[in-house]
N, C-alpha and C. Protein backbone atom coordinates (compact mmCIF):
# COMPACT_ATOMS: atom_id res chain seq x y z
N UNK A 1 7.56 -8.38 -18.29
CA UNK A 1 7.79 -7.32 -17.34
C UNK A 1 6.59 -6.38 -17.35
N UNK A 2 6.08 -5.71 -16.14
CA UNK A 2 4.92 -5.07 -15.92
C UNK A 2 5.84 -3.30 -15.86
N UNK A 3 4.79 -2.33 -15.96
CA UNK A 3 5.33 -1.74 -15.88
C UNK A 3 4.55 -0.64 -15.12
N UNK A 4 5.02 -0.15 -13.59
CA UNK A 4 3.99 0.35 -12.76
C UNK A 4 4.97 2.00 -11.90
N UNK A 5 4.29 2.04 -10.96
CA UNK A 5 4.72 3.66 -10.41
C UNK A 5 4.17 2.95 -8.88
N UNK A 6 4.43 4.05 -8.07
CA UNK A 6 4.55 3.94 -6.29
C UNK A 6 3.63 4.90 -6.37
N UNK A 7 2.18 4.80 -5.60
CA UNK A 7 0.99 5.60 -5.22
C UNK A 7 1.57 6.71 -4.36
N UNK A 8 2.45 6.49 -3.78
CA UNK A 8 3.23 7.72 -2.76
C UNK A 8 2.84 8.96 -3.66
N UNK A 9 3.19 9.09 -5.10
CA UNK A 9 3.68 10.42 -5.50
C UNK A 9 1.43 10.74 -5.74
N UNK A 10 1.15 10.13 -5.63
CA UNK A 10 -0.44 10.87 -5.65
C UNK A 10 -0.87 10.65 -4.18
N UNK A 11 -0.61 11.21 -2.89
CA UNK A 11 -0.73 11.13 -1.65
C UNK A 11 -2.46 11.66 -1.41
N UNK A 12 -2.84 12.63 -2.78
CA UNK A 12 -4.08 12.78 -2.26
C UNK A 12 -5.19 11.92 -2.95
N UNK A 13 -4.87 11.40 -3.21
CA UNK A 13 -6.09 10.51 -4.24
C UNK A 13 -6.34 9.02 -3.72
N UNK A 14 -7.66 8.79 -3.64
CA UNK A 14 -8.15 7.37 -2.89
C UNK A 14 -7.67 6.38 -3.82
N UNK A 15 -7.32 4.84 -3.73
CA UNK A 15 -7.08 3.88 -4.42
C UNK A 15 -7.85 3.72 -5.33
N UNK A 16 -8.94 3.77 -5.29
CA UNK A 16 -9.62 4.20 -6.50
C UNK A 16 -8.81 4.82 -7.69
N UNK A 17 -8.78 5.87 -7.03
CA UNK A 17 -8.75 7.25 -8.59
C UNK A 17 -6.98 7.02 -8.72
N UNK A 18 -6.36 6.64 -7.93
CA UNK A 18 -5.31 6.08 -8.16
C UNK A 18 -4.99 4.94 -9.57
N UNK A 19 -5.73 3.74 -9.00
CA UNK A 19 -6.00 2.99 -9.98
C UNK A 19 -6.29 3.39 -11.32
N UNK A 20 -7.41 4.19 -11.31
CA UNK A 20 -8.14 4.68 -12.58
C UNK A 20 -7.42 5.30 -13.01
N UNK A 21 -6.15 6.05 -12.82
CA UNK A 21 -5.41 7.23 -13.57
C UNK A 21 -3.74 6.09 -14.32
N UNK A 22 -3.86 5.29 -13.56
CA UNK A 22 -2.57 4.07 -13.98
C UNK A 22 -3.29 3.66 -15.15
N UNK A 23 -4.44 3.38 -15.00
CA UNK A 23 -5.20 2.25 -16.11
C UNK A 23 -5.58 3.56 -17.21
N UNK A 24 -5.71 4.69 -17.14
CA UNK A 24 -5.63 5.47 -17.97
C UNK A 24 -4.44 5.95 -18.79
N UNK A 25 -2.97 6.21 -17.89
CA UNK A 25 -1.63 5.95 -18.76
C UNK A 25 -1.30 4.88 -19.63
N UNK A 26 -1.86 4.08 -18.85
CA UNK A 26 -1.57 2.80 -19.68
C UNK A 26 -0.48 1.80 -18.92
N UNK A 27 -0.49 2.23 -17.05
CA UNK A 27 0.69 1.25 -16.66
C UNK A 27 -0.55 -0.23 -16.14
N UNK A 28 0.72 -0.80 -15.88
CA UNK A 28 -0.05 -2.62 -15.77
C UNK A 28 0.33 -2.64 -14.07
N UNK A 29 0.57 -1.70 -13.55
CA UNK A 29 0.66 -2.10 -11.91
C UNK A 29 0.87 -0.54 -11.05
N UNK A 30 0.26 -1.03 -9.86
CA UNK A 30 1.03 0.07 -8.69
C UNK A 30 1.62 -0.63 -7.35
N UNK A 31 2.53 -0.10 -6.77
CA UNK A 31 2.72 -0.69 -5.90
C UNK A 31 2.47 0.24 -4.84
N UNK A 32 1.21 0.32 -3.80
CA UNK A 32 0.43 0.54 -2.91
C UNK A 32 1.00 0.90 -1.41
N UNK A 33 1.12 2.56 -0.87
CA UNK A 33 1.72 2.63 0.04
C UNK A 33 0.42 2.02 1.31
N UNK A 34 0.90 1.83 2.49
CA UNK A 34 0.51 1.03 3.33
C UNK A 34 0.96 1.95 4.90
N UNK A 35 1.31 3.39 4.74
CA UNK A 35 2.14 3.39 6.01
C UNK A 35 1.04 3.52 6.87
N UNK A 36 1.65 3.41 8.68
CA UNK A 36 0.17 3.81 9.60
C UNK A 36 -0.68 5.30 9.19
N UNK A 37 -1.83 4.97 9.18
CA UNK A 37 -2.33 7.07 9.12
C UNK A 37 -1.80 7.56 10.22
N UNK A 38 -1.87 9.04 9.45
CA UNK A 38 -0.97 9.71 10.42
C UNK A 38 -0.14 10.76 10.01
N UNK A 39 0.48 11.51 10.81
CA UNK A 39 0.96 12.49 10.30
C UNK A 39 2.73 12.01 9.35
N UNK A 40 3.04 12.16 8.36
CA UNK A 40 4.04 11.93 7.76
C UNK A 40 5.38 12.31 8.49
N UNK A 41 6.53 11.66 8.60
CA UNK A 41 7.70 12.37 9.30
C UNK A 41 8.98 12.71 8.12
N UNK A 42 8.76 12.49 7.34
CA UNK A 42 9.45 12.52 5.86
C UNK A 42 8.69 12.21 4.50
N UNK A 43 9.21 12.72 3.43
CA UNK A 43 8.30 12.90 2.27
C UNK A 43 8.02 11.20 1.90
N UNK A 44 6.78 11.51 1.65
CA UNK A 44 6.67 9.91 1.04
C UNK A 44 5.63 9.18 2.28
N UNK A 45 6.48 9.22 3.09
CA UNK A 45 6.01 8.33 4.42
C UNK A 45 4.64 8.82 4.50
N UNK A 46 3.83 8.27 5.75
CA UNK A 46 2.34 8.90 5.87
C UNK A 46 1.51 8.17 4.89
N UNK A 47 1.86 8.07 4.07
CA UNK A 47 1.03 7.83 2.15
C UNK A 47 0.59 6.73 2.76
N UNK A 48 -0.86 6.22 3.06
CA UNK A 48 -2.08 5.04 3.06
C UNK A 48 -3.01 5.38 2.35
N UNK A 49 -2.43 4.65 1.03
CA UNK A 49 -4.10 4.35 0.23
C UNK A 49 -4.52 2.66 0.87
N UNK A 50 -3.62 2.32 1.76
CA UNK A 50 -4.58 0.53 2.06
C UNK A 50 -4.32 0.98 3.50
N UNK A 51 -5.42 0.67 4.09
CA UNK A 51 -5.07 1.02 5.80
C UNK A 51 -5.37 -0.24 6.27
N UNK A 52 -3.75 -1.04 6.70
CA UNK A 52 -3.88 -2.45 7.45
C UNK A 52 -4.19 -2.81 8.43
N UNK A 53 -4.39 -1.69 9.50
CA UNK A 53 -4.33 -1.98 10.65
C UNK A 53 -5.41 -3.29 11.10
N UNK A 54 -6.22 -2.90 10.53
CA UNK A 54 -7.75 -4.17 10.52
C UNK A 54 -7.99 -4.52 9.35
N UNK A 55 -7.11 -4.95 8.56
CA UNK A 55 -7.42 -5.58 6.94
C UNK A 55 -8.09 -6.32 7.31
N UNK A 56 -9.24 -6.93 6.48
CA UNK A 56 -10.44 -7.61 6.63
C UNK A 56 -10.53 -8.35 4.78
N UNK A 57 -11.34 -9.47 5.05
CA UNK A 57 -11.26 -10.27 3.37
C UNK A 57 -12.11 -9.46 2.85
N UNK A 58 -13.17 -8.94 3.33
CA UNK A 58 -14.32 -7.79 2.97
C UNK A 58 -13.56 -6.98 1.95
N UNK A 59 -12.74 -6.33 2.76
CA UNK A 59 -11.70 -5.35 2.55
C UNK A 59 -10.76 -5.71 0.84
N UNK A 60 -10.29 -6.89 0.98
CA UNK A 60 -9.41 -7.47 0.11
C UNK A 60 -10.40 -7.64 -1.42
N UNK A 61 -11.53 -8.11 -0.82
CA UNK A 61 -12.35 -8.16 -2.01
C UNK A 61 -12.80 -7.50 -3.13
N UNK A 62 -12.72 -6.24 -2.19
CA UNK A 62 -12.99 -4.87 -2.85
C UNK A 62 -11.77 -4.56 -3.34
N UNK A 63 -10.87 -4.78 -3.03
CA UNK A 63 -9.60 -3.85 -3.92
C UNK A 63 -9.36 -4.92 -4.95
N UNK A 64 -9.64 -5.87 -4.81
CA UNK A 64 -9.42 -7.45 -6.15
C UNK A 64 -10.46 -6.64 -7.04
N UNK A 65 -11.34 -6.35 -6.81
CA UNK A 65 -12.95 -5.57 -7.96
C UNK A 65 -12.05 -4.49 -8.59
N UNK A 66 -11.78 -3.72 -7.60
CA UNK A 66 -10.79 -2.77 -8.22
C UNK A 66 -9.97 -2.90 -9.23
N UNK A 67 -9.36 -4.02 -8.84
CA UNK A 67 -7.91 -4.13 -9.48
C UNK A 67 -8.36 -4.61 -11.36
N UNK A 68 -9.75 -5.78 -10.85
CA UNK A 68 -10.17 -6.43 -12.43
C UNK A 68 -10.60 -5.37 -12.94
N UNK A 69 -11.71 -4.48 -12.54
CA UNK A 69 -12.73 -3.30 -13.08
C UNK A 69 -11.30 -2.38 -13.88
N UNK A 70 -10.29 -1.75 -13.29
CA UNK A 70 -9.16 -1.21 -14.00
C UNK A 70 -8.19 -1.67 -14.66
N UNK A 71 -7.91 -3.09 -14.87
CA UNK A 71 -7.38 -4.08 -15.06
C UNK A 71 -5.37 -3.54 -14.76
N UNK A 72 -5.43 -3.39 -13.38
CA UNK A 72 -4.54 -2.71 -13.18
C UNK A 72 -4.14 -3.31 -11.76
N UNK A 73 -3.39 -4.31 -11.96
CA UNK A 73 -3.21 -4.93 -10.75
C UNK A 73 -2.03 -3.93 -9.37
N UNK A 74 -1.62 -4.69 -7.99
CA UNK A 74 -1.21 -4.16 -7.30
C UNK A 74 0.04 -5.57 -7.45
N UNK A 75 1.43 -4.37 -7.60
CA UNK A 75 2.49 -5.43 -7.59
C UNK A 75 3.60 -5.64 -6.24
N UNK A 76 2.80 -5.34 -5.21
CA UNK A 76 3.35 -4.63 -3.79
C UNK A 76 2.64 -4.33 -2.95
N UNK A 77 2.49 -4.14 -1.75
CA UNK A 77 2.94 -3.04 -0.62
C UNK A 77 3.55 -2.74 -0.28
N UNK A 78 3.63 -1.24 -0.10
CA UNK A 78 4.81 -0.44 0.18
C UNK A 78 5.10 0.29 1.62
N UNK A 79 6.02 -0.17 2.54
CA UNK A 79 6.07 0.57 3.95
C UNK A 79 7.69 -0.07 4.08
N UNK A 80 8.51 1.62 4.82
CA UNK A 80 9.96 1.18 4.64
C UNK A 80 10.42 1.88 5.75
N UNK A 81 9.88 1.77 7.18
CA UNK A 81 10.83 2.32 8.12
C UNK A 81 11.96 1.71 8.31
N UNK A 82 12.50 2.26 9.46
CA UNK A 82 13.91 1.41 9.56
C UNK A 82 13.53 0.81 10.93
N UNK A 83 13.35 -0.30 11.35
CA UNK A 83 13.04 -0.73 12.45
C UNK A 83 14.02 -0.99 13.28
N UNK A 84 15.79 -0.88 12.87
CA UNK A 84 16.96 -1.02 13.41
C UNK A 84 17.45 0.18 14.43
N UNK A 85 16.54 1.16 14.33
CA UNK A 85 16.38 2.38 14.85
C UNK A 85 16.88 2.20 16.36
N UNK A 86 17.41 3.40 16.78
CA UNK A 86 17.95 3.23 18.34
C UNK A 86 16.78 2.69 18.99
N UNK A 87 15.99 3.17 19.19
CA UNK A 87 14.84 3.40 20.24
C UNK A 87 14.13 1.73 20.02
N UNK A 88 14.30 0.61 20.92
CA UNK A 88 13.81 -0.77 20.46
C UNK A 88 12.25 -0.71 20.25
N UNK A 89 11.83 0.02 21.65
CA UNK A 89 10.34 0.41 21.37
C UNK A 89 9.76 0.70 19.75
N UNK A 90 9.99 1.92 19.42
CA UNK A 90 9.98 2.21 17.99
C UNK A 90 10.41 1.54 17.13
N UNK A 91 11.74 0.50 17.39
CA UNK A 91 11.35 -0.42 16.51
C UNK A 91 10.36 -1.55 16.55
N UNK A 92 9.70 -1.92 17.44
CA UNK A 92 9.00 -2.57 17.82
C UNK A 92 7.95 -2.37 17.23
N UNK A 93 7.13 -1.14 16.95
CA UNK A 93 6.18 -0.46 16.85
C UNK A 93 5.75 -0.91 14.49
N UNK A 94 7.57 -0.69 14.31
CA UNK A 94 7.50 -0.78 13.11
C UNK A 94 7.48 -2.39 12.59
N UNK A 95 8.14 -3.16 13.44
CA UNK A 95 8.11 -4.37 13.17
C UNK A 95 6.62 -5.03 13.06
N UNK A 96 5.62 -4.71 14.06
CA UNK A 96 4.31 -4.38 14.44
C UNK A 96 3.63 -4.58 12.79
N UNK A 97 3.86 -3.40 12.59
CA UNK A 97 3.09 -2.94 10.99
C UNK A 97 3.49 -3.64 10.40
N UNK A 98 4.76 -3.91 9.82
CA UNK A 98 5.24 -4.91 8.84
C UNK A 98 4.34 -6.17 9.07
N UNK A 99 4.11 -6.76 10.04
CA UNK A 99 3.57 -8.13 9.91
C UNK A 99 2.20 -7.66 9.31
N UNK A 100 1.62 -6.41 9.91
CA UNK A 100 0.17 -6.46 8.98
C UNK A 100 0.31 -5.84 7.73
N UNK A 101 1.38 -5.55 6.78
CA UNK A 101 1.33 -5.20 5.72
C UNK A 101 1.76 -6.53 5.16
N UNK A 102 2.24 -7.72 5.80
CA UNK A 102 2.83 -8.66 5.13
C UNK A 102 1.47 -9.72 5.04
N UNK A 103 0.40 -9.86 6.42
CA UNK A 103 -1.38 -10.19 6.19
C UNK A 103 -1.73 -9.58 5.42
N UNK A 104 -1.54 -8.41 4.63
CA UNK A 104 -2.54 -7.57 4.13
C UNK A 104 -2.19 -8.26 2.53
N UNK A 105 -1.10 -8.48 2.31
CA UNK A 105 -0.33 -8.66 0.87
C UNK A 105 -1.26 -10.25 0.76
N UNK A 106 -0.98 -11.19 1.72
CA UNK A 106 -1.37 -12.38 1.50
C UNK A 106 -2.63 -12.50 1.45
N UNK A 107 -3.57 -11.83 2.14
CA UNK A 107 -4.91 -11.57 2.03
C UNK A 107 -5.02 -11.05 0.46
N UNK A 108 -4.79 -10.38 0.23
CA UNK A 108 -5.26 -9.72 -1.41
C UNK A 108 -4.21 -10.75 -2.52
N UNK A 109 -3.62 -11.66 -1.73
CA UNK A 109 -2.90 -12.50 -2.50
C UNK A 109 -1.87 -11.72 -3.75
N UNK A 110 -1.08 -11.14 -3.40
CA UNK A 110 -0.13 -10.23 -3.56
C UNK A 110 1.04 -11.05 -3.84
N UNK A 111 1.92 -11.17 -5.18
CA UNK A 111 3.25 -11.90 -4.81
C UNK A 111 3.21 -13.15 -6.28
């Protein structure tokens, strides 16, 4: 069993210094919020330390460096609207993201 925390609660700190402060407690994972940037509509939400919209392998490569250099892997992405929401549009919008947080996971080979 690994034992990790949700980047949400450090909303101001880049994945980086994120990383570096896990690998300094001493946890073995984070699991990486992912929501669109943007303004937050509830606590938590808003939180992108990985911005999917254009995940790129470029992109993936660098957070794999990350992850060995801190030896502090990522056990997740994290994004949790409710896409069942009245409004189909808006759910639409969220369903949207999910598929690129679900590229973004397989790209950094996540899982």
């Amino acid at each position: 069993m690994k034992l990790g925390f949700v980047s949400a609660i450090l909303p101001e700190l880049s994945l980086a210094e994120v990383l570096q402060i896990a690998a300094e407690i001493g946890y073995d994972c984070v699991e990486v919020m992912c929501w669109p940037v943007g303004k937050a509509e509830r606590r938590y939400a808003g939180v992108t330390h990985i911005d999917v919209t254009h995940f790129t392998r470029d992109q993936a490569a660098e957070i794999q460096a990350l992850m060995r250099d801190t030896g502090v892997s990522i056990s997740g992405l994290g994004y949790y609207p409710n896409p069942l929401c009245p409004d189909p549009a808006e759910g639409d919008v969220y369903i949207e993201h999910i598929r690129k947080v679900i590229r973004a996971a397989a790209t950094l080979e996540i899982g």
